[in-house]
N, C-alpha and C. Protein backbone atom coordinates (compact mmCIF):
# COMPACT_ATOMS: atom_id res chain seq x y z
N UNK A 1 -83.68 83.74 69.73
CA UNK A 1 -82.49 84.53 69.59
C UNK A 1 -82.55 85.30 68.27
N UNK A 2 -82.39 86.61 68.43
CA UNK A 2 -82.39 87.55 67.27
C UNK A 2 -80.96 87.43 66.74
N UNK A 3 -80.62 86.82 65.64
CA UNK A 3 -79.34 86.74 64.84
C UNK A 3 -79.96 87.57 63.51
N UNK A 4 -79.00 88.85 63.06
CA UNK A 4 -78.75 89.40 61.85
C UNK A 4 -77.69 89.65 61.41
N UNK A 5 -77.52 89.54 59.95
CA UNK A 5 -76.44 90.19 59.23
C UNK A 5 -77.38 91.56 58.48
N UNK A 6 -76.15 92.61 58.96
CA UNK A 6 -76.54 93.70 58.45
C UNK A 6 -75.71 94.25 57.29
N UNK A 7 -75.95 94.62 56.37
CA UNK A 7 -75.30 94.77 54.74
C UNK A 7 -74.84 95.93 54.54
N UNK A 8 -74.28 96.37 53.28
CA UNK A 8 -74.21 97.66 52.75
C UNK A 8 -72.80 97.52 52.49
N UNK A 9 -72.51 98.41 51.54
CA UNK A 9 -71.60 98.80 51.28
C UNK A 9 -70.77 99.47 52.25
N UNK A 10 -69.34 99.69 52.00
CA UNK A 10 -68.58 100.77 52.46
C UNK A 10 -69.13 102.01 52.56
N UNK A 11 -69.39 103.01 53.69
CA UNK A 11 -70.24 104.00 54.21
C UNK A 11 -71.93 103.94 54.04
N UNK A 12 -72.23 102.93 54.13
CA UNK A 12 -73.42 102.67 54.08
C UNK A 12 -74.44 103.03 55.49
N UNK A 13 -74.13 103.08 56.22
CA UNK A 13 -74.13 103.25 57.78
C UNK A 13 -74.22 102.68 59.16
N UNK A 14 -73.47 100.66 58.27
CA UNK A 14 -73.30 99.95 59.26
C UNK A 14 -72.53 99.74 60.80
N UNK A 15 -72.19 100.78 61.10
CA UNK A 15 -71.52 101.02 62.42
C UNK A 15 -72.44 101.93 63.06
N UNK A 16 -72.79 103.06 62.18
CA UNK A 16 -74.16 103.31 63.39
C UNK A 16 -75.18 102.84 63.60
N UNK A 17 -76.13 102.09 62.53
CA UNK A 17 -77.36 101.59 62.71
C UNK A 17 -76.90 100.17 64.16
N UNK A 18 -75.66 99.49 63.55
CA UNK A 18 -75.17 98.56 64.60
C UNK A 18 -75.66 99.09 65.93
N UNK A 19 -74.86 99.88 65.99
CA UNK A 19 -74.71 100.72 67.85
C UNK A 19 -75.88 100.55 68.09
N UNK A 20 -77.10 101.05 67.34
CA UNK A 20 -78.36 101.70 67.65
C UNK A 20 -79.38 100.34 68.18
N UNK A 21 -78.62 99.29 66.87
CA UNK A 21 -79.25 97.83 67.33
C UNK A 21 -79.16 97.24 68.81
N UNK A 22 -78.03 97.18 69.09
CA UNK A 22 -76.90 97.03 70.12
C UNK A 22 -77.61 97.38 71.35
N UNK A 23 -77.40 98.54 71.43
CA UNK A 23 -78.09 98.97 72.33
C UNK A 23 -79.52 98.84 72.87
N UNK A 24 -80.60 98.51 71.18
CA UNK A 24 -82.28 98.23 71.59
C UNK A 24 -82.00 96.85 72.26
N UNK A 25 -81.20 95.87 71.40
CA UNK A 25 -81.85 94.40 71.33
C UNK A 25 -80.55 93.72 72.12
N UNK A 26 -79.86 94.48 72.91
CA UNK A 26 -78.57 93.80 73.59
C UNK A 26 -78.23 92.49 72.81
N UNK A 27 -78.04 92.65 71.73
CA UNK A 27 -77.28 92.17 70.78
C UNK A 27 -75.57 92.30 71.25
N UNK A 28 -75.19 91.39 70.46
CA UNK A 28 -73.54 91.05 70.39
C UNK A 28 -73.15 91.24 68.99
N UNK A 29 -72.16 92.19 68.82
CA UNK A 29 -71.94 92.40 67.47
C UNK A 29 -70.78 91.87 67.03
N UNK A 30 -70.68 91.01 65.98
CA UNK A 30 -69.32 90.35 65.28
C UNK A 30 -68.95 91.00 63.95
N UNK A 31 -67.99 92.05 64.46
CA UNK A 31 -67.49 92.65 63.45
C UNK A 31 -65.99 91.27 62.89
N UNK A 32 -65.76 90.85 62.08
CA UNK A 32 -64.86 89.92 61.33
C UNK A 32 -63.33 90.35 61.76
N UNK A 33 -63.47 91.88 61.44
CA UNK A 33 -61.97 92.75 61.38
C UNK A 33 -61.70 92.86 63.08
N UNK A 34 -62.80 93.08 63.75
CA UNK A 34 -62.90 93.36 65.55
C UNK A 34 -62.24 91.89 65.83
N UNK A 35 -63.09 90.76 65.36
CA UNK A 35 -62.76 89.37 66.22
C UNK A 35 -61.18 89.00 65.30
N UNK A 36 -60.56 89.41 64.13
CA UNK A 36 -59.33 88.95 63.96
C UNK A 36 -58.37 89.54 65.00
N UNK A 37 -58.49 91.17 65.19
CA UNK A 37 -57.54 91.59 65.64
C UNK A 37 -57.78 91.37 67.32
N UNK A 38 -58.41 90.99 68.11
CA UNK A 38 -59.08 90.45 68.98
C UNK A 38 -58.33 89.12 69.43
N UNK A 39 -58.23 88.00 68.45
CA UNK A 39 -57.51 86.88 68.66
C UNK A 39 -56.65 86.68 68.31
N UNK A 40 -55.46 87.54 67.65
CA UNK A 40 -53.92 87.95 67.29
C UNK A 40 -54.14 88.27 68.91
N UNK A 41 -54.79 89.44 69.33
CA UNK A 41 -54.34 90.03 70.28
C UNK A 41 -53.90 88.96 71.69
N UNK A 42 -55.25 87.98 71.71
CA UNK A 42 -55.24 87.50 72.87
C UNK A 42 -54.00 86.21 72.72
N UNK A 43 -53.38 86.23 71.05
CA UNK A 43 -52.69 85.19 71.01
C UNK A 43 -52.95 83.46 71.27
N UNK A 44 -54.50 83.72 70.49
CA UNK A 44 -55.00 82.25 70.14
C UNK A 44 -54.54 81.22 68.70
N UNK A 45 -54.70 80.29 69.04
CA UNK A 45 -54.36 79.44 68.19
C UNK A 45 -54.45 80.13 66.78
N UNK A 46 -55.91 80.64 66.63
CA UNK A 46 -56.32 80.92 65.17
C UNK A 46 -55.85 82.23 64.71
N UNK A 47 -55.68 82.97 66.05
CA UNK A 47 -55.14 84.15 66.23
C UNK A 47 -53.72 84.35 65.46
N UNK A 48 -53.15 83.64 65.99
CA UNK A 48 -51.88 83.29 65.15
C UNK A 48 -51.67 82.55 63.98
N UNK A 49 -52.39 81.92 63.75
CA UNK A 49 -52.52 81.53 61.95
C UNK A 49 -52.89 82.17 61.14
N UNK A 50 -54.04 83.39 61.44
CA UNK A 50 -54.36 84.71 61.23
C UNK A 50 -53.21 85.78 60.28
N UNK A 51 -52.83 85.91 61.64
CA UNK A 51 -51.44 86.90 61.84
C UNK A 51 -50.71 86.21 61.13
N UNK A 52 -50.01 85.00 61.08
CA UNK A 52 -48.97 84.32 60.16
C UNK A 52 -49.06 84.52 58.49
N UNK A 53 -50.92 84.60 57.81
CA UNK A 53 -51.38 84.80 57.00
C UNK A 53 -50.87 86.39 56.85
N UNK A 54 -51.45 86.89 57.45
CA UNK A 54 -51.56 88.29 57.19
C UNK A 54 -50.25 89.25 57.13
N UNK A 55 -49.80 88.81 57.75
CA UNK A 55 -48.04 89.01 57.70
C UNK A 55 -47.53 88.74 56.03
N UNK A 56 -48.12 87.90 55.70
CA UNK A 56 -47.43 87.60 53.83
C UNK A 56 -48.35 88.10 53.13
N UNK A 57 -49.16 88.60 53.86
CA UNK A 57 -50.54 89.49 52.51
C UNK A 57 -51.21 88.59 52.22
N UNK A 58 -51.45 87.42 53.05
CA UNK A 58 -52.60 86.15 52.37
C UNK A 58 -53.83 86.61 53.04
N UNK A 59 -55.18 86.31 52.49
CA UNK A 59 -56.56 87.25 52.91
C UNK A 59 -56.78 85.83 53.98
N UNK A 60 -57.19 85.69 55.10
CA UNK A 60 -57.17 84.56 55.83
C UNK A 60 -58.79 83.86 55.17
N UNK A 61 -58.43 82.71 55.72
CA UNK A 61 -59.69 81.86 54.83
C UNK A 61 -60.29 81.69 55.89
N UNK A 62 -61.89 81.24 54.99
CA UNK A 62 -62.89 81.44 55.38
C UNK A 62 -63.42 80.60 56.90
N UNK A 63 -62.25 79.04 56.86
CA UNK A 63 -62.36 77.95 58.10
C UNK A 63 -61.91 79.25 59.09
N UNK A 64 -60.84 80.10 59.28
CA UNK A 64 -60.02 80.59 60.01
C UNK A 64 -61.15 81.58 61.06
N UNK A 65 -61.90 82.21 59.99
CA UNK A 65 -63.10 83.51 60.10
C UNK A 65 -64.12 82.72 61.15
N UNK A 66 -64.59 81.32 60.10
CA UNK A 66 -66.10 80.90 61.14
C UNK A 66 -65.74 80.30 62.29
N UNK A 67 -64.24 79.85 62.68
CA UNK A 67 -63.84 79.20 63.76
C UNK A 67 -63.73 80.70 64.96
N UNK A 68 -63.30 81.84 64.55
CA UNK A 68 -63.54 82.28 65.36
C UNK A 68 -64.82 83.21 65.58
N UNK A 69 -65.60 82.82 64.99
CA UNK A 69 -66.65 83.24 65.15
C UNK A 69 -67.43 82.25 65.74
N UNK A 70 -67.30 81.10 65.57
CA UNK A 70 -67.76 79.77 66.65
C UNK A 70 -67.27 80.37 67.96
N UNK A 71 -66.00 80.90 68.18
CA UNK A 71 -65.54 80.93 69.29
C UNK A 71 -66.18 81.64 70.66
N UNK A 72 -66.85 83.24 69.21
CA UNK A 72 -67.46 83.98 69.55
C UNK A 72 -68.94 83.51 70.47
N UNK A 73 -69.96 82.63 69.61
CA UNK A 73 -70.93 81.97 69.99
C UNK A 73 -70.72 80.87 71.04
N UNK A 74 -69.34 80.62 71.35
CA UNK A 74 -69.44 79.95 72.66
C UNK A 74 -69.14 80.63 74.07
N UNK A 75 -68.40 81.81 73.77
CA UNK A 75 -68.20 82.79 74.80
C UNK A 75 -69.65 83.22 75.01
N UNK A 76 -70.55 83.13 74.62
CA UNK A 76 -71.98 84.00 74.55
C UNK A 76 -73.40 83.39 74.30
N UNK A 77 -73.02 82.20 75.10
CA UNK A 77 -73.82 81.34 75.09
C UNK A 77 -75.57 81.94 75.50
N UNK A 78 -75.40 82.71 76.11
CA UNK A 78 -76.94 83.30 76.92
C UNK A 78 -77.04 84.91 76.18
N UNK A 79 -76.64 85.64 75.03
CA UNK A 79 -76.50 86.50 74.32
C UNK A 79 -78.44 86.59 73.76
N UNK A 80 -78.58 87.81 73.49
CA UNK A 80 -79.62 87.90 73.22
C UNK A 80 -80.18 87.65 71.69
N UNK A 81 -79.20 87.70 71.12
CA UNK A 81 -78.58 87.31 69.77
C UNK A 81 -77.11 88.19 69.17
N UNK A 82 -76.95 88.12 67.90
CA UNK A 82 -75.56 88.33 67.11
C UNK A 82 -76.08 89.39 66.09
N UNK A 83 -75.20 90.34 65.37
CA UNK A 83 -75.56 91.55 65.04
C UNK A 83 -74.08 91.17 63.70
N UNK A 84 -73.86 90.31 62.58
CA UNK A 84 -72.81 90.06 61.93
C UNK A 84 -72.71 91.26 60.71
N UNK A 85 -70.96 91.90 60.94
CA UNK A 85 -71.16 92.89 60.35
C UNK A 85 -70.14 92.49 59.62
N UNK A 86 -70.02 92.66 58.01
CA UNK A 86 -68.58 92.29 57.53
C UNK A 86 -68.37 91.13 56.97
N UNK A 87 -69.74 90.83 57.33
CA UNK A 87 -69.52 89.07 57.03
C UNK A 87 -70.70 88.25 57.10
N UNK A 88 -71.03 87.48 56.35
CA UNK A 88 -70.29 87.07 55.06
C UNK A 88 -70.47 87.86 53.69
N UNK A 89 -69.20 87.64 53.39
CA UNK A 89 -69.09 88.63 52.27
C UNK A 89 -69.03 87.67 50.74
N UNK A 90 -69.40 86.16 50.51
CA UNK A 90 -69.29 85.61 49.75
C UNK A 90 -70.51 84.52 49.75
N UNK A 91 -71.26 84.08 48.93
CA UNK A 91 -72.31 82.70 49.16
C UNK A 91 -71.33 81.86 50.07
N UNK A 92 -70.43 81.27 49.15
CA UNK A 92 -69.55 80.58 50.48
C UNK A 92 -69.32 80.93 51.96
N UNK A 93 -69.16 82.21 52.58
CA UNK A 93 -69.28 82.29 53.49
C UNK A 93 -70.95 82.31 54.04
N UNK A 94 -71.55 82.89 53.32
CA UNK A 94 -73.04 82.73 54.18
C UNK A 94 -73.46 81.15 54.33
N UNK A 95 -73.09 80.21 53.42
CA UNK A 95 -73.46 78.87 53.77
C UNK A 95 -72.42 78.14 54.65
N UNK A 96 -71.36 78.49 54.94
CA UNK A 96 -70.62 78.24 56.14
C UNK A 96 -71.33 78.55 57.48
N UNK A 97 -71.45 79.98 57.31
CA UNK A 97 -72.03 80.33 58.71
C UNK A 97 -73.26 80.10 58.85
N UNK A 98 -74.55 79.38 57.90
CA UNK A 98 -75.57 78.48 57.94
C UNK A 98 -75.16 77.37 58.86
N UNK A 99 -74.33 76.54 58.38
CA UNK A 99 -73.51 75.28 58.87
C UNK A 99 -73.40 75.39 60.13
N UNK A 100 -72.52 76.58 60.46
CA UNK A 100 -71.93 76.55 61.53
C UNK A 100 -73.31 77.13 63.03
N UNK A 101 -74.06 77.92 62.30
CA UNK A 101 -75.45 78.47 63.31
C UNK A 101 -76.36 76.96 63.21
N UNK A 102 -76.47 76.26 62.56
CA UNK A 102 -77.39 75.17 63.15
C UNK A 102 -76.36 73.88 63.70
N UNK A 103 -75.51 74.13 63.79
CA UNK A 103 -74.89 73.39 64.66
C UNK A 103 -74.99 73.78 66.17
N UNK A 104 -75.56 74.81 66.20
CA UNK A 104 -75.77 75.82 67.72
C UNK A 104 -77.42 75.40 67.41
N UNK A 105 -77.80 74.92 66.84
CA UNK A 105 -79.56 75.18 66.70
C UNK A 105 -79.86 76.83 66.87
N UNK A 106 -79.17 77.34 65.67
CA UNK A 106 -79.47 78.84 65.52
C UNK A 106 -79.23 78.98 64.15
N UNK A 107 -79.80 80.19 63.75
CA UNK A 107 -79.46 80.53 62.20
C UNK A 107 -79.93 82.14 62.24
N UNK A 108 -80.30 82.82 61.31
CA UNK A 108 -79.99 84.11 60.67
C UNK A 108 -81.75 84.52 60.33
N UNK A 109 -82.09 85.51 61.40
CA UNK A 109 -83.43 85.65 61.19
C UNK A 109 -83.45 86.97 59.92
N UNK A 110 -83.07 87.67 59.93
CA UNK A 110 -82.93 88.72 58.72
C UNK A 110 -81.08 89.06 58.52
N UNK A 111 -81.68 89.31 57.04
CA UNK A 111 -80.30 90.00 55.95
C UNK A 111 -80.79 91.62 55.84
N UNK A 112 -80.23 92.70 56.74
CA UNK A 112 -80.71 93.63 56.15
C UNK A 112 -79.98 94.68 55.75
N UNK A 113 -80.30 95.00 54.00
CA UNK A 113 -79.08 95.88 53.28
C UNK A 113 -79.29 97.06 53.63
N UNK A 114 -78.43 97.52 53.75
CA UNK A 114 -78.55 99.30 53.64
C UNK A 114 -78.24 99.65 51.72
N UNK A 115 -79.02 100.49 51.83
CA UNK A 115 -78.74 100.63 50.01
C UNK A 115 -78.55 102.08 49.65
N UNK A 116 -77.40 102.29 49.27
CA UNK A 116 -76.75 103.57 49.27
C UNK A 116 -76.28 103.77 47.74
N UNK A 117 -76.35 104.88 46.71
CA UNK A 117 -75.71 105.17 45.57
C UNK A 117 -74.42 105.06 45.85
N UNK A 118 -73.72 105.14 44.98
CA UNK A 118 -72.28 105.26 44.80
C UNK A 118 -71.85 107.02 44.99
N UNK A 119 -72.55 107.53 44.06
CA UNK A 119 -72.48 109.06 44.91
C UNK A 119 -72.28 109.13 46.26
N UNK A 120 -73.27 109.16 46.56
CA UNK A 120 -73.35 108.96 48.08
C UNK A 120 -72.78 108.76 49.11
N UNK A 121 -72.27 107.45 48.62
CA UNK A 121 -71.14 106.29 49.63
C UNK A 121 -70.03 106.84 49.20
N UNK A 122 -69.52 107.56 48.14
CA UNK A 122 -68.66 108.32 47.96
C UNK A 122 -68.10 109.32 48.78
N UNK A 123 -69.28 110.45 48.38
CA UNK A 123 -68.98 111.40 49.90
C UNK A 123 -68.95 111.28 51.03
N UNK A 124 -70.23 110.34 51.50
CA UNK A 124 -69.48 110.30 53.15
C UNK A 124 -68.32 109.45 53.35
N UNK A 125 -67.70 108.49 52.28
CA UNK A 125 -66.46 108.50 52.81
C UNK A 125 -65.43 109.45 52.71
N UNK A 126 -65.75 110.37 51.64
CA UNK A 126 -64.45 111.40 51.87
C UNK A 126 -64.81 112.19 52.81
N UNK A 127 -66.06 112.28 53.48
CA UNK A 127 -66.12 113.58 54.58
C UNK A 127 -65.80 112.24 55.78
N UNK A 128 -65.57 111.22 55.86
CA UNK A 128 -65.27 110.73 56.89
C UNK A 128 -63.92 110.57 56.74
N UNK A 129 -62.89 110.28 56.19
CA UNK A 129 -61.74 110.09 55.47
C UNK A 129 -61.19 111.72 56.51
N UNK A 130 -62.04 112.71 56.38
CA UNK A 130 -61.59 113.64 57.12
C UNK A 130 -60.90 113.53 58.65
N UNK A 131 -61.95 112.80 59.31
CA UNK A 131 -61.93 112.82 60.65
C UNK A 131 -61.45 111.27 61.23
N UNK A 132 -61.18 110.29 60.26
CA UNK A 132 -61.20 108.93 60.70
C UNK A 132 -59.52 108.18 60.52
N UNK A 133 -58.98 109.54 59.72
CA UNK A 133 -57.49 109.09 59.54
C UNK A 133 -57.19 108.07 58.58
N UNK A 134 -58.51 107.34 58.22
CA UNK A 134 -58.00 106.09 57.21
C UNK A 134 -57.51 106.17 55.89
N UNK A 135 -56.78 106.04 55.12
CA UNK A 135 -55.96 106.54 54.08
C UNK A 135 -57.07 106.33 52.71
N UNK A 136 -57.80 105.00 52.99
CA UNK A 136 -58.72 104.20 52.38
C UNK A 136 -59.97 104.74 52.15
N UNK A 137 -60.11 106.29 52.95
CA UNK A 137 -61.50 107.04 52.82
C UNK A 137 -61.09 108.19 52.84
N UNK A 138 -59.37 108.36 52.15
CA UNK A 138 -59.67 109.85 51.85
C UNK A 138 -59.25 109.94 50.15
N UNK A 139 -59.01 108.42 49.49
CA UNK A 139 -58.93 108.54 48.03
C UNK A 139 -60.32 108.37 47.53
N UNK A 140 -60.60 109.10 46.32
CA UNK A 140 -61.91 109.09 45.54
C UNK A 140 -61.86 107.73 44.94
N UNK A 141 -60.39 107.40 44.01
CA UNK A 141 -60.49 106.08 43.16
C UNK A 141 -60.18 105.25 43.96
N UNK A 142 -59.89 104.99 45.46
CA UNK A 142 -59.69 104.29 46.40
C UNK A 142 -61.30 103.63 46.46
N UNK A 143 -61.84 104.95 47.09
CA UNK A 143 -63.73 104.59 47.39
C UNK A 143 -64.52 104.08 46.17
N UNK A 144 -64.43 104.43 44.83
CA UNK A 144 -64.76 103.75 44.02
C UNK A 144 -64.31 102.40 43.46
N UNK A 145 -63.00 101.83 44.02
CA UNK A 145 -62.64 100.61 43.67
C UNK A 145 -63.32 99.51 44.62
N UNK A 146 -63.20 100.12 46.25
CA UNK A 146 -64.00 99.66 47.00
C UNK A 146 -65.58 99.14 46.94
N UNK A 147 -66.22 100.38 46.41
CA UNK A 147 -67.84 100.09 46.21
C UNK A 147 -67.86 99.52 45.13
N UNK A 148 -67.38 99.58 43.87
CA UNK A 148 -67.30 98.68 42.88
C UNK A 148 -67.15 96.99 43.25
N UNK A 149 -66.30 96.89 43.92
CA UNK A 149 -65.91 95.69 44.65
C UNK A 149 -66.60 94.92 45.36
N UNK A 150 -67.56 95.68 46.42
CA UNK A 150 -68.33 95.26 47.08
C UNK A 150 -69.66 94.62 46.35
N UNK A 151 -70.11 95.35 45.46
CA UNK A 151 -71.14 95.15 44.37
C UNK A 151 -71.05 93.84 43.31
N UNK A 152 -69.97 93.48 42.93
CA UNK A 152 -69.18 92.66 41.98
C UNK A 152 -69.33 91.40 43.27
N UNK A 153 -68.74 91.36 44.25
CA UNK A 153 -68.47 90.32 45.20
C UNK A 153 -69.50 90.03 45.95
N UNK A 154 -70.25 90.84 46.57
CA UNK A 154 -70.97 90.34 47.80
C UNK A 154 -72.47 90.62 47.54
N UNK A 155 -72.58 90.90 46.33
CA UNK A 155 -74.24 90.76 45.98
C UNK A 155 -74.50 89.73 45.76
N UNK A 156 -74.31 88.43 45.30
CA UNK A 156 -74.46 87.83 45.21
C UNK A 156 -75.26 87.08 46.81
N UNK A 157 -74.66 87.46 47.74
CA UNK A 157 -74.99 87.23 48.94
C UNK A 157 -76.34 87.33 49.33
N UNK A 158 -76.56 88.57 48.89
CA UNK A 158 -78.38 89.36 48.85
C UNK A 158 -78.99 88.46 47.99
N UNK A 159 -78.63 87.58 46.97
CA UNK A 159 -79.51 86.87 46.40
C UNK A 159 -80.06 85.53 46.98
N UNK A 160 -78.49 84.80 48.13
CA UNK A 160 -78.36 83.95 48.93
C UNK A 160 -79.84 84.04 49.71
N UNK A 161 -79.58 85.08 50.62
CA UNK A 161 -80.66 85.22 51.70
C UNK A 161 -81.68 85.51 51.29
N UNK A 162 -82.13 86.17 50.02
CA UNK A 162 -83.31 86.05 49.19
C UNK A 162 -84.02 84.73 49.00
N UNK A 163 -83.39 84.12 48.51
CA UNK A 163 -84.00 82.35 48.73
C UNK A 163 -83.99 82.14 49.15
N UNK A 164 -83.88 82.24 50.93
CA UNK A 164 -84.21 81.80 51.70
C UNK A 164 -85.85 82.44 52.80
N UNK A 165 -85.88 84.12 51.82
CA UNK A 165 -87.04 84.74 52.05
C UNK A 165 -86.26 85.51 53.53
N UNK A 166 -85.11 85.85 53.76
CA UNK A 166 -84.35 86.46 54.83
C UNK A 166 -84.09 87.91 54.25
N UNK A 167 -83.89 88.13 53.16
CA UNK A 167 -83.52 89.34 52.86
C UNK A 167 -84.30 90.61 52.55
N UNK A 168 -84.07 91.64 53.54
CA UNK A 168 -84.80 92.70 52.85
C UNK A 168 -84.01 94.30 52.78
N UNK A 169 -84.09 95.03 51.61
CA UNK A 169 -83.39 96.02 51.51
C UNK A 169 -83.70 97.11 51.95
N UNK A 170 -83.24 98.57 52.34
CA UNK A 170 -83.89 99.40 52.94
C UNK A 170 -82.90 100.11 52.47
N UNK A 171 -83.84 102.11 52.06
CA UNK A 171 -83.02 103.05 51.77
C UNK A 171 -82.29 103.54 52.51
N UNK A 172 -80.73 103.65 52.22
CA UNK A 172 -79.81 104.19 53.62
C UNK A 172 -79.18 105.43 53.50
N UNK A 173 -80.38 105.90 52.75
CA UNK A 173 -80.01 107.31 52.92
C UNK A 173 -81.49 108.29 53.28
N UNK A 174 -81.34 108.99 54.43
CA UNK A 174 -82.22 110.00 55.27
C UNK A 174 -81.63 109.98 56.49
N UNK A 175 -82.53 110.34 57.33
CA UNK A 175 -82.11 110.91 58.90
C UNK A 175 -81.70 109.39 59.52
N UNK A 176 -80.83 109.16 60.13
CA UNK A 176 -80.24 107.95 61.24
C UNK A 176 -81.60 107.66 61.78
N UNK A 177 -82.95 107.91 62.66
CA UNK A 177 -83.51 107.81 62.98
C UNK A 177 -84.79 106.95 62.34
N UNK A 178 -84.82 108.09 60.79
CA UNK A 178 -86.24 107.26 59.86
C UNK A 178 -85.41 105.64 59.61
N UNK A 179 -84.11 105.27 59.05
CA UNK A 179 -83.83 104.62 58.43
C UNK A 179 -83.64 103.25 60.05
N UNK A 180 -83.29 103.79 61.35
CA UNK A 180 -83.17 102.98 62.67
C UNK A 180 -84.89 102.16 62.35
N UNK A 181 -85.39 103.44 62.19
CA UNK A 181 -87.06 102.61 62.37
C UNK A 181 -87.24 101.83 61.46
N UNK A 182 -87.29 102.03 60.14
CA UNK A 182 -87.33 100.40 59.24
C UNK A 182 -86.52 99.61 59.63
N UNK A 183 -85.26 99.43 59.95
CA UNK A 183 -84.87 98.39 60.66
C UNK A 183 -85.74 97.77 61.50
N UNK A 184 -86.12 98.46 62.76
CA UNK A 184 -86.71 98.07 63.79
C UNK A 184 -88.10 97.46 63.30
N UNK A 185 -88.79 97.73 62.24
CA UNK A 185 -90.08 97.66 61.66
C UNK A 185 -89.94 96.04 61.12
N UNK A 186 -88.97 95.60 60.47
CA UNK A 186 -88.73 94.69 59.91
C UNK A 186 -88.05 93.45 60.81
N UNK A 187 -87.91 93.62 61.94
CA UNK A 187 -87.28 93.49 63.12
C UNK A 187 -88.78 92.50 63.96
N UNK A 188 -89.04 93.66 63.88
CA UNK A 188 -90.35 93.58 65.02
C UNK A 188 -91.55 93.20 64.42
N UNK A 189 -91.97 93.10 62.69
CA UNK A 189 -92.83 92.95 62.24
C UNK A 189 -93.34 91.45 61.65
């Protein structure tokens, strides 16, 4: 089973390279933000402890996240593998969801970052901020508090899967296509 977490920052180009995965390796993709609003929706247990959280501005914890992401891996038992986007965003969460994948006798065959400047990840969020309506990608000091954030918090993560010899980085900036193929290279190699 092909299990990855795919990295990057905010506009890095984890929603398209996803698709592109998705589609080669009929992968199942666990976006964090997809499976919360997903189990509010369907009005599950966790779903609603979720929502109860989120309703007072509490960030839901991390038991709340891997339970439904267990949930995920039991709905999908015969899946070709998992495509985790969003998550984990802390050592603590990547050694949770260690925990929780060999309890399935599965774990995390690659970490792969997309690695984008801050320039960069800048503009395409304000040229996406255009067309995407999100309020969150059409401020400049919005996008820089964000990528700042991400860098400060979840690198640490890249060092995680580094010791374990899982991690590898790749430039995420050129054509959708050159940057699909190192994926796939690192994938397949």
């Amino acid at each position: 089973m092909l299990n990855l977490v795919l990295f990057g920052p905010p506009g890095a180009g984890k929603g398209t390279q996803s698709a592109k995965l998705i589609e080669k390796y009929g992968l199942i993709h666990l976006s964090t933000g997809d499976l919360l609003r997903a189990e509010i929706t369907a009005g599950t247990d966790l779903g609603l402890e979720a929502k109860k959280l989120m309703d007072q501005g509490i960030l839901v914890p991390d038991s709340v996240v891997i339970g439904m992401i267990e949930n995920k891996l039991n709905e999908n038992k015969g899946a070709a593998g998992f495509i985790f986007d969003g998550f984990p965003r802390t050592v603590a969460q990547a050694e949770a969801l260690d925990t929780l994948l060999e309890g399935h006798q599965l774990s995390i065959k690659h970490m792969i970052s997309l690695e984008v400047n801050q320039e960069e990840l800048t503009q395409r969020l304000l040229e996406r901020g255009k067309t995407s309506g999100r309020p969150d990608d059409q401020n400049e000091d919005l996008i820089r508090k964000r990528v700042q954030e991400y860098g400060e918090k979840t690198a640490p993560v890249a060092g995680y899967y580094a010791s374990q010899g899982k991690f590898q980085g790749i430039d995420g900036i050129g054509e959708i296509e050159e940057i699909f193929g190192q994926i796939v290279r690192i994938i397949e190699g």
